[in-house]
Protein backbone atom coordinates (compact mmCIF):
# COMPACT_ATOMS: atom_id res chain seq x y z
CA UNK A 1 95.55 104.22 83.29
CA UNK A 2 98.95 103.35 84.72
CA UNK A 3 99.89 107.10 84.85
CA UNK A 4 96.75 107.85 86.45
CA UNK A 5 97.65 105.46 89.19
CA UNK A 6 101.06 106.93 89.52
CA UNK A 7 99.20 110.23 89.90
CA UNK A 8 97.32 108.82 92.63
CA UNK A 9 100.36 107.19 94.71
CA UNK A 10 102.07 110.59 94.01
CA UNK A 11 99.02 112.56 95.48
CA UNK A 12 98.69 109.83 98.67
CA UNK A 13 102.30 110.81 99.46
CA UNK A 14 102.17 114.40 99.59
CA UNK A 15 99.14 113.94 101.92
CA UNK A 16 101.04 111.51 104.12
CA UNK A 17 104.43 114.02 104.37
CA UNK A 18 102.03 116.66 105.28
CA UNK A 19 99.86 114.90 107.82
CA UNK A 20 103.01 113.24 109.52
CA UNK A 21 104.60 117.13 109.49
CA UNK A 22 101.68 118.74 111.39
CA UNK A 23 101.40 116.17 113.86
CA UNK A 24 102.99 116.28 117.24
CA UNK A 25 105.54 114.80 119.32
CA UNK A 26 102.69 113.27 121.56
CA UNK A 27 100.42 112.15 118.54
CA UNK A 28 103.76 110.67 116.25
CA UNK A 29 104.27 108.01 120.21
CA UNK A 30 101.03 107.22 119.73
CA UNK A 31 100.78 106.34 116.01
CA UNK A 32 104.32 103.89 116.62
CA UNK A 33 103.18 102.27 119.22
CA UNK A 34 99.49 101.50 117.79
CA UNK A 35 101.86 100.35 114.93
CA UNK A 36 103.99 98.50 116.86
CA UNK A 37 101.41 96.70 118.83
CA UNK A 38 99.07 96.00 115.80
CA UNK A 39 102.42 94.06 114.24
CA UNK A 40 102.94 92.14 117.34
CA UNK A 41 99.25 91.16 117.27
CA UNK A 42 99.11 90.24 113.58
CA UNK A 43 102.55 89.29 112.38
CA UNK A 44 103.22 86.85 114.95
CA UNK A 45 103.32 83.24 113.80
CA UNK A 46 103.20 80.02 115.82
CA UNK A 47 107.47 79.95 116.07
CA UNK A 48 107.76 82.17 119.02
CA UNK A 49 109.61 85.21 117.62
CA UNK A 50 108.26 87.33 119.88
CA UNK A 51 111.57 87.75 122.53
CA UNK A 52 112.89 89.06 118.87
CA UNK A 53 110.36 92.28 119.33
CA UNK A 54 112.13 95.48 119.52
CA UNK A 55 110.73 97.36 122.72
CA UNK A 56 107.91 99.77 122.48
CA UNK A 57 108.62 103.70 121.70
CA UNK A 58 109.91 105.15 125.34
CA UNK A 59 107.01 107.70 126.69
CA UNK A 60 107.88 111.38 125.37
C-alpha cells in the first residue's frame, strides 16, 4: 500500500513538471499571483503581518 502511494506522488509529479513546462510566460504570472493572493487571503492571522508580504509578480 505504501509503495502504491509512492507510485502515486511519483505519477502527480511528472504531471505537474509537464503541465508547468507547457505553460506560458503569461499563464505561469497568472498562476503566482492567484497564489500569491489566495495566501494573503488565507494565511493572514489577526497580528498584522501583512506590510511583511512580498510584492505581487511584476506584469510580463
Amino acid at each position: 500500500m505504501i509503495h502504491s502511494a509512492a507510485d502515486d506522488v511519483r505519477f502527480l509529479l511528472y504531471i505537474y513538471h509537464r503541465m508547468m513546462a507547457k505553460l506560458s510566460e503569461r499563464s505561469l504570472w497568472h498562476l503566482a499571483v492567484r497564489s500569491a493572493l489566495h495566501c494573503r487571503c488565507f494565511c493572514v492571522n489577526s497580528n498584522d503581518d501583512t506590510a511583511n508580504w512580498p510584492s505581487l509578480p511584476p506584469i510580463p
